[in-house]
Every structure is written in C-alpha cells, then in structure tokens.
N, C-alpha and C. Protein backbone atom coordinates (compact mmCIF):
# COMPACT_ATOMS: atom_id res chain seq x y z
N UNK A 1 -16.73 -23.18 9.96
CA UNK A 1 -16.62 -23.37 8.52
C UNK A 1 -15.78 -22.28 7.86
N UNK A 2 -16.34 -20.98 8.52
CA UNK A 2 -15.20 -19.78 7.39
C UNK A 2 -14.49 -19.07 8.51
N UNK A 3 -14.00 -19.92 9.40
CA UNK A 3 -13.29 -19.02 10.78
C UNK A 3 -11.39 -18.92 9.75
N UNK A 4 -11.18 -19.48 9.61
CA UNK A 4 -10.03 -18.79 8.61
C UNK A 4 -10.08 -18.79 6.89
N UNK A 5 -10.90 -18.39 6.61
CA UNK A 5 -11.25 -17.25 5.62
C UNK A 5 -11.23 -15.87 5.72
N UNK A 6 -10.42 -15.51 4.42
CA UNK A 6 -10.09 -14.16 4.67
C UNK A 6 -11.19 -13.30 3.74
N UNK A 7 -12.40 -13.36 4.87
CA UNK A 7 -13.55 -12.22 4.16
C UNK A 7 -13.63 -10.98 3.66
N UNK A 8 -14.21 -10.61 2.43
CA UNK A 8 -13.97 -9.06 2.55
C UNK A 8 -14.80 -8.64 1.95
N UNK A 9 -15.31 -7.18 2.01
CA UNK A 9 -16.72 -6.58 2.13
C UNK A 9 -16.49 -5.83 0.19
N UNK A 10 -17.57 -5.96 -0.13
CA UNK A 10 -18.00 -5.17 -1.81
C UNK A 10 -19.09 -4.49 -1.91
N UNK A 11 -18.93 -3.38 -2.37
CA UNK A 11 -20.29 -2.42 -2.70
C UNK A 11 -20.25 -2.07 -4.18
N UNK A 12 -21.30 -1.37 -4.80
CA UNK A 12 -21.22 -0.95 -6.46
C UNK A 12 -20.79 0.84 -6.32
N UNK A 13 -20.36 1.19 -7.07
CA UNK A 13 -20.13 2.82 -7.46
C UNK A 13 -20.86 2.62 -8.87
N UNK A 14 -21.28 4.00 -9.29
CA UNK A 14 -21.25 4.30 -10.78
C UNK A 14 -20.62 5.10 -11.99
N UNK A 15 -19.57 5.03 -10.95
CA UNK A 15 -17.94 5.35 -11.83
C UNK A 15 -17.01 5.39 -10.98
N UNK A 16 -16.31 4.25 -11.68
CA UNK A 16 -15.14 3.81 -11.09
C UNK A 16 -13.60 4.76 -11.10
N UNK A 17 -13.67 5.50 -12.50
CA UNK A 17 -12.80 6.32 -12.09
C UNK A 17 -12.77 7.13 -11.12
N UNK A 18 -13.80 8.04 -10.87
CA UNK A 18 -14.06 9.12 -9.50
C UNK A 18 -13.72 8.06 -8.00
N UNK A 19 -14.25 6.75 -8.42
CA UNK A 19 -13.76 6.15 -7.01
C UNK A 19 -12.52 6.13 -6.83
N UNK A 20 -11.81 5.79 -7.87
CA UNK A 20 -10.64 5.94 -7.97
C UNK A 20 -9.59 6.65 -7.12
N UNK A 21 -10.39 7.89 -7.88
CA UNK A 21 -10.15 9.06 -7.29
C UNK A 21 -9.56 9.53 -5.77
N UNK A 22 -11.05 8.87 -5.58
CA UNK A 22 -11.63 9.55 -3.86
C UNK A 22 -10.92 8.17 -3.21
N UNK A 23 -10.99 7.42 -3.60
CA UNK A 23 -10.44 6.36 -1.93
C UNK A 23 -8.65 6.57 -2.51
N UNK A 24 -8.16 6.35 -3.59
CA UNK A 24 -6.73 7.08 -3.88
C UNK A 24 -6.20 7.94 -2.89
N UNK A 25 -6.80 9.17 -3.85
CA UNK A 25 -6.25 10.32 -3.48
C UNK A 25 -6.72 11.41 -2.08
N UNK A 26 -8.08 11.27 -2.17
CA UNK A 26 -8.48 11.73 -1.18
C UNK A 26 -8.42 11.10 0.10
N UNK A 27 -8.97 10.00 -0.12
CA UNK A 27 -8.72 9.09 1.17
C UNK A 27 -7.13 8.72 1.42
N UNK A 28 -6.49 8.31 0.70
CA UNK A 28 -4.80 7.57 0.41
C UNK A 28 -5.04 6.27 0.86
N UNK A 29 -5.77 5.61 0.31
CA UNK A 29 -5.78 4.38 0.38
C UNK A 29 -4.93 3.75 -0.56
N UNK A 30 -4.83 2.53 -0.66
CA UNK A 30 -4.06 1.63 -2.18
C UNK A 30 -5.18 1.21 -2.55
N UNK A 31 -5.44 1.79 -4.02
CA UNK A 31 -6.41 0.98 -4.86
C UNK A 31 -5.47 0.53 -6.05
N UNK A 32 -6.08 -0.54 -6.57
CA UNK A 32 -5.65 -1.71 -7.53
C UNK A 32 -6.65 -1.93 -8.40
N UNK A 33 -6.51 -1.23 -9.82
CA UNK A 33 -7.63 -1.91 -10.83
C UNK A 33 -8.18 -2.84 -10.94
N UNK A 34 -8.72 -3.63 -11.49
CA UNK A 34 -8.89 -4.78 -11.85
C UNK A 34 -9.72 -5.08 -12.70
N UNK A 35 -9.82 -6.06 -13.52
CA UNK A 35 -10.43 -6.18 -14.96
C UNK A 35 -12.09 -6.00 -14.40
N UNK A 36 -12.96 -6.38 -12.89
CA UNK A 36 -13.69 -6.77 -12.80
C UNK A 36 -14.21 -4.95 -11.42
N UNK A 37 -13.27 -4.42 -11.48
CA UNK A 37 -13.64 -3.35 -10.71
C UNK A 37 -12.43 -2.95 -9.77
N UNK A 38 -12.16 -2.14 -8.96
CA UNK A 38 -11.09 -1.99 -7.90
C UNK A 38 -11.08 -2.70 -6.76
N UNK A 39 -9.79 -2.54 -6.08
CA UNK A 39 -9.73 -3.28 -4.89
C UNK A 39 -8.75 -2.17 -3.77
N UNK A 40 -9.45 -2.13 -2.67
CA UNK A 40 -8.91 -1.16 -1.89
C UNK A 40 -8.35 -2.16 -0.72
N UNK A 41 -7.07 -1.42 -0.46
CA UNK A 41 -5.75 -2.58 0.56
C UNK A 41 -6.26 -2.12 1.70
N UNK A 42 -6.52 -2.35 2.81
CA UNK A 42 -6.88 -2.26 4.15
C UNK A 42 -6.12 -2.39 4.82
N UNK A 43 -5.34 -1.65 5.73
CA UNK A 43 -4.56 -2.39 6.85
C UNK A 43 -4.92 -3.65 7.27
N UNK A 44 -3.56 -3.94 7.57
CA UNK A 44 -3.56 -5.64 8.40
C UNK A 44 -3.92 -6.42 7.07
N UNK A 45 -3.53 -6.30 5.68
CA UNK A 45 -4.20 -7.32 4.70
C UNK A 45 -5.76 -7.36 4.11
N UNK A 46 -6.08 -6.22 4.65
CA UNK A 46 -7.85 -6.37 4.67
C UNK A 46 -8.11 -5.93 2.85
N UNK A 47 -8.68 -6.27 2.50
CA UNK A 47 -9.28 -5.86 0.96
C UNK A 47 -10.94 -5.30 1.07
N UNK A 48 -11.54 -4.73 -0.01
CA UNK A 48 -12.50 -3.93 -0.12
C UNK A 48 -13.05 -4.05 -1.38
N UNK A 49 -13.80 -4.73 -2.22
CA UNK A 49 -13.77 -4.69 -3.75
C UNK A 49 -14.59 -3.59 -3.65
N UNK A 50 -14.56 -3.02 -4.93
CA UNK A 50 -15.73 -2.22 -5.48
C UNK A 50 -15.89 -2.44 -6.91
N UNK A 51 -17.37 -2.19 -7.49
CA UNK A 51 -17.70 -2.81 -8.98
C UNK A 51 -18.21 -2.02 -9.23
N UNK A 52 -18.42 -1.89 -10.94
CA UNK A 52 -18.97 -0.96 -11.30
C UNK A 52 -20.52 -1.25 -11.78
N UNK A 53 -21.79 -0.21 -10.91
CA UNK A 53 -23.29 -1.36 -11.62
C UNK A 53 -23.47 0.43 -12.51
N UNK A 54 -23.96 -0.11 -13.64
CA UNK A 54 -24.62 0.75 -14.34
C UNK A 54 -26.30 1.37 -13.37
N UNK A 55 -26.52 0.50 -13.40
CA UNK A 55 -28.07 1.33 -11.84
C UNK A 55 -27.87 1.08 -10.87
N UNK A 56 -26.35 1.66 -10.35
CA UNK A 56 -26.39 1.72 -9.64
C UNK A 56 -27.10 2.78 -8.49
N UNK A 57 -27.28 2.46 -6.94
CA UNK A 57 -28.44 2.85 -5.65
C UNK A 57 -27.53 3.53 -4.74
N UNK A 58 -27.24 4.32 -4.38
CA UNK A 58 -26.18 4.40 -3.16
C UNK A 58 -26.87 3.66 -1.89
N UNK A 59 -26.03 3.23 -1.41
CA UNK A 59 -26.51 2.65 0.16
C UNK A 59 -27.02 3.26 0.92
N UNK A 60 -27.88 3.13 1.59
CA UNK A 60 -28.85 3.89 2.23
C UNK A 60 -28.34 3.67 4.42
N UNK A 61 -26.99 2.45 4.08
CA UNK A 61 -26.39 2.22 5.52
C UNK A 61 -24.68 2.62 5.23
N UNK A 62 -24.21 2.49 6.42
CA UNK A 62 -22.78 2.78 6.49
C UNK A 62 -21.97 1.44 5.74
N UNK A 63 -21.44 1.70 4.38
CA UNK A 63 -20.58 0.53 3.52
C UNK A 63 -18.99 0.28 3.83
N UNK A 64 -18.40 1.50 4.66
CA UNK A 64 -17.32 1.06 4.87
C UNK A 64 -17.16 2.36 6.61
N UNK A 65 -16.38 1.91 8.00
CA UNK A 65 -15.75 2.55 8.67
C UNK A 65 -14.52 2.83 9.02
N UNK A 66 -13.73 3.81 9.07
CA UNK A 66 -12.63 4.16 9.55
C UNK A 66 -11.94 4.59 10.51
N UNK A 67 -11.78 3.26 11.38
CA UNK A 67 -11.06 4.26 12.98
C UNK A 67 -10.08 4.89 13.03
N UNK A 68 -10.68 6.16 13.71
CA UNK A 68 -9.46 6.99 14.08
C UNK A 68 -8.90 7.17 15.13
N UNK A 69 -7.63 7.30 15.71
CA UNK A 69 -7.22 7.82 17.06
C UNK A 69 -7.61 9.16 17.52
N UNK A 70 -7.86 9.80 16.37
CA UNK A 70 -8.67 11.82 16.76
C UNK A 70 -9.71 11.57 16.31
N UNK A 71 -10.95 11.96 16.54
CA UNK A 71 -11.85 12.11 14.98
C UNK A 71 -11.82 13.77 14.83
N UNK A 72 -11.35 14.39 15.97
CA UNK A 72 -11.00 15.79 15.59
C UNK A 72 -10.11 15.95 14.47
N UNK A 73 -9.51 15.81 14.71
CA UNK A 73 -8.09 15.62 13.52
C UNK A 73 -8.31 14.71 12.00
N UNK A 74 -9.58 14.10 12.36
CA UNK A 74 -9.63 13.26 10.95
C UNK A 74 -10.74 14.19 10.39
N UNK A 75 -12.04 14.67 11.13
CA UNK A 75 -12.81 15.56 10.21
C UNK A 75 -12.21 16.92 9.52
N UNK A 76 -11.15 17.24 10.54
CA UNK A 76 -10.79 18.75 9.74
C UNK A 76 -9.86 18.14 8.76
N UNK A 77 -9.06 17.03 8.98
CA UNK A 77 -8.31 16.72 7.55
C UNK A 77 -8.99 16.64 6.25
N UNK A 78 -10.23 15.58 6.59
CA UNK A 78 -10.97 15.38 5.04
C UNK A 78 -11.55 16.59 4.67
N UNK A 79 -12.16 16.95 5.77
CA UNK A 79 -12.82 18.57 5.12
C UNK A 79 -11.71 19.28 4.49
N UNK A 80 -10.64 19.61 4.37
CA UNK A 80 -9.48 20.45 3.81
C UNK A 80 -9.44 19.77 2.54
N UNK A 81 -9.80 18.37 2.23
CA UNK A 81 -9.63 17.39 0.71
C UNK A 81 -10.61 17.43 0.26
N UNK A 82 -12.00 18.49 0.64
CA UNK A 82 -13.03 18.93 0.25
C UNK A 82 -13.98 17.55 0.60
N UNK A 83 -13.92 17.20 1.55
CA UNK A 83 -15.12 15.72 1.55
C UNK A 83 -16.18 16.27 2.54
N UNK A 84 -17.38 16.66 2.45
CA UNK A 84 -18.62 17.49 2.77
C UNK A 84 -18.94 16.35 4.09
N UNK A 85 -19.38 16.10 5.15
CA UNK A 85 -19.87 15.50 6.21
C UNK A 85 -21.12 15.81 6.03
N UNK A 86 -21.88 14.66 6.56
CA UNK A 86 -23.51 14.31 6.59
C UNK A 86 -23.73 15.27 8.21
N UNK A 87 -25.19 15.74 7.86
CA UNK A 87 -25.60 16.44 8.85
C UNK A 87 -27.02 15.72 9.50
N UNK A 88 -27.35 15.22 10.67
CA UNK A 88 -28.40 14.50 11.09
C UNK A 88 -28.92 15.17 12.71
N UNK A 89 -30.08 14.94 12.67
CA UNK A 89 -31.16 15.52 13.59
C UNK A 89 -31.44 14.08 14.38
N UNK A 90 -31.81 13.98 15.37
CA UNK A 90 -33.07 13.25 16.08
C UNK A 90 -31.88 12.42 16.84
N UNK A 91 -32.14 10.96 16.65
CA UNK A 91 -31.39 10.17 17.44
C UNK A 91 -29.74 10.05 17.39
N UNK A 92 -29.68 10.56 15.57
CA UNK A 92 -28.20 10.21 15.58
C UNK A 92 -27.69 11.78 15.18
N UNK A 93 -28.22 12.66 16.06
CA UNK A 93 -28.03 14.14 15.82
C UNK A 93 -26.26 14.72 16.21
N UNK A 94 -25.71 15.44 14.93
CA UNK A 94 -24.62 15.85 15.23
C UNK A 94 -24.49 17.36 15.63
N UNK A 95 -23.32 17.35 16.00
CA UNK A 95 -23.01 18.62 16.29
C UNK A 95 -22.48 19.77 15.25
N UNK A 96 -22.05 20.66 15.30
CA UNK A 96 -21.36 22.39 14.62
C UNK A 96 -20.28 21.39 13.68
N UNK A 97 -19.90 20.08 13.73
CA UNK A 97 -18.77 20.14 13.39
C UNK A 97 -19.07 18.38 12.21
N UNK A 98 -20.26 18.26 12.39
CA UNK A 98 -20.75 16.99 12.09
C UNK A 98 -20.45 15.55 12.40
N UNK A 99 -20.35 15.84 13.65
CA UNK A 99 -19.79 14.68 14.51
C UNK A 99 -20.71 14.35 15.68
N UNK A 100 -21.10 13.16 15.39
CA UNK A 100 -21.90 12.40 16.81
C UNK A 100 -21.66 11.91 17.78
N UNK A 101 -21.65 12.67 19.02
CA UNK A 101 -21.17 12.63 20.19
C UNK A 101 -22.57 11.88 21.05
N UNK A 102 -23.40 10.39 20.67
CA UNK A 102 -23.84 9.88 21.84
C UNK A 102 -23.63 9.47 22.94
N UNK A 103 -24.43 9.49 23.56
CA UNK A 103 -23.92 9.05 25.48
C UNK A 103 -23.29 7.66 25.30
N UNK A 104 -23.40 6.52 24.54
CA UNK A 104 -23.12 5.68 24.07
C UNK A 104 -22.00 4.98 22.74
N UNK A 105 -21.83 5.01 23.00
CA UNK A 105 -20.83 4.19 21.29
C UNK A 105 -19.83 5.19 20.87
N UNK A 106 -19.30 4.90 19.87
CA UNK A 106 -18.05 5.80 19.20
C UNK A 106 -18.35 7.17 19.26
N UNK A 107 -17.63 7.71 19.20
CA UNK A 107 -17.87 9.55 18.12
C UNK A 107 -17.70 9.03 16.52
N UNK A 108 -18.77 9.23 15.92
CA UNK A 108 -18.86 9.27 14.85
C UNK A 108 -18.92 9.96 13.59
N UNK A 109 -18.40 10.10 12.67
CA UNK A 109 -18.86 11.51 11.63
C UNK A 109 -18.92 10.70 10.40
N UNK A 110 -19.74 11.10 9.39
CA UNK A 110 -20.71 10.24 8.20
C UNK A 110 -20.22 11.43 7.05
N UNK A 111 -19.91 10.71 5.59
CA UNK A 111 -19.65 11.05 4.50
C UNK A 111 -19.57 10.32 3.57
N UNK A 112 -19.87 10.86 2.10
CA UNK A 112 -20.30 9.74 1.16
C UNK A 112 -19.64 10.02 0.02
N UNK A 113 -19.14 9.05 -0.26
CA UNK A 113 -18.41 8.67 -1.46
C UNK A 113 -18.95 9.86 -2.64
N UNK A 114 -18.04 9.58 -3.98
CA UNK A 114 -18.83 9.96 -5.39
C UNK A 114 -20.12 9.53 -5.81
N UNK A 115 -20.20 7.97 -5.14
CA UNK A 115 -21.52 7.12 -5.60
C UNK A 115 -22.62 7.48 -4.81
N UNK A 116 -22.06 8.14 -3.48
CA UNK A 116 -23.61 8.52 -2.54
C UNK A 116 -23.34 7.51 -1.74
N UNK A 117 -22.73 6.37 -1.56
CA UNK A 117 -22.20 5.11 -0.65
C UNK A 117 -21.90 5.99 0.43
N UNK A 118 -22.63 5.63 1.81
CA UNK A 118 -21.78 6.40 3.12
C UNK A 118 -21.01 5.81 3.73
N UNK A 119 -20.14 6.55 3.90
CA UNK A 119 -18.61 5.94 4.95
C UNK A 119 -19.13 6.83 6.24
N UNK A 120 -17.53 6.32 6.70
CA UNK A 120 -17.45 6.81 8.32
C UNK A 120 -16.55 7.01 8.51
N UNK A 121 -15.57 7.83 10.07
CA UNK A 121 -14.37 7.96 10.59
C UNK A 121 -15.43 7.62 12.10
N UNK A 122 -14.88 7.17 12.88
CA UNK A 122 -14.93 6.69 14.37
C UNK A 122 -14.03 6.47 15.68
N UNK A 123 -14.46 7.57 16.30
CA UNK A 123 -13.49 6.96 17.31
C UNK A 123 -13.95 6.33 18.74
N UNK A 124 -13.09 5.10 19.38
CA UNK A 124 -13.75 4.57 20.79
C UNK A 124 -13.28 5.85 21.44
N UNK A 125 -14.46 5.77 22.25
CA UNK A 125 -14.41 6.61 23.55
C UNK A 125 -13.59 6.16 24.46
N UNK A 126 -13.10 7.06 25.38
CA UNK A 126 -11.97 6.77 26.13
C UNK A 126 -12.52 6.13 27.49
N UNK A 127 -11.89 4.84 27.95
CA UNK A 127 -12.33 4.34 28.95
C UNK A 127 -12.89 4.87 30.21
C-alpha cells in the first residue's frame, strides 16, 4: 500500500527559531520555514518536519540518527559547535568520550536538540 510513498518522520520543538538554529547552523543541514513549522532536507530527498507545540515533552527515545563514516571525527566536530553529548551507565554505558562502544550494533553517541529531543551520530562497525 505505501511501498512508494515518500515517508517522512516529525517531532515538536518549543522554539522553532533555536531549531532553526541548531539543525542550520550547527548541524548544516537545509532547513526551510514553513507557515506550519520547518522542514529539514535529508540526503537522498529525505525530509524531516518539525512543529512548533506550545507543551511541548522532549522525547524520551532517539527522534532523529546520523550516520557517520568516523564517529571519531563527528563527536569532536559537534563538540567544537558546542553540542554537549549524553552520558549513560548500565547497558547502554559510554565511554571518556561519550560514545557507545557495544559488543553489538553501531558505535553510537547521543545528543539533544534545544527542545531536549535526542539525536544521534552512528557508525556500522567494520565487517
């Protein structure tokens, strides 16, 4: 039914300018106003809305990921654009550098928007 539909993922901020901001400038994404909230360009055509809720919640899961070919090279970049990395204990425990190195799945490192929304940078492990 929606195998060629071109889906695309929306979360709320509670100010749209600072998002602005941060997926703009900090991130360098293409954002695009819009009467109804922004829209962030994704490689390959991909879109991203974001809206603005007055109560707005930050997400309490990962709302958007970003693969990287380093994630070395992508945490010390954002950290230099001042973007703070999430620090976690127990199962999804990181390291000195805030990056999750499980025996399993990507290397991962966690950071959150202006709204408190958490993102990601990720990289596959090498075969």
């Amino acid at each position: 039914m929606f195998k060629d539909t071109k889906a695309f993922s929306s979360f709320s901020v509670n100010d749209l300018s600072k998002a602005k901001e941060f997926y703009g400038q900090t991130l360098g994404l293409g954002v695009s106003k819009m009467p109804e909230g922004l829209q962030l360009k994704i490689a390959d055509g991909g879109m991203v809305f974001i809206y603005p809720k007055p109560n707005h919640a930050p997400a309490t899961f990962t709302v958007l990921n970003f693969p990287v070919a380093d994630i070395e090279a992508a945490v010390d970049e954002l950290a230099k654009r001042a973007v703070r990395f999430e620090r976690y204990e127990g199962d999804i425990q990181t390291d000195e550098k805030a990056i999750h190195r499980g025996k399993e799945g990507p290397l991962i490192a966690w950071f959150k928007d202006p709204a408190g929304n958490i993102l990601s940078v990720l990289q596959d492990r090498e075969p």
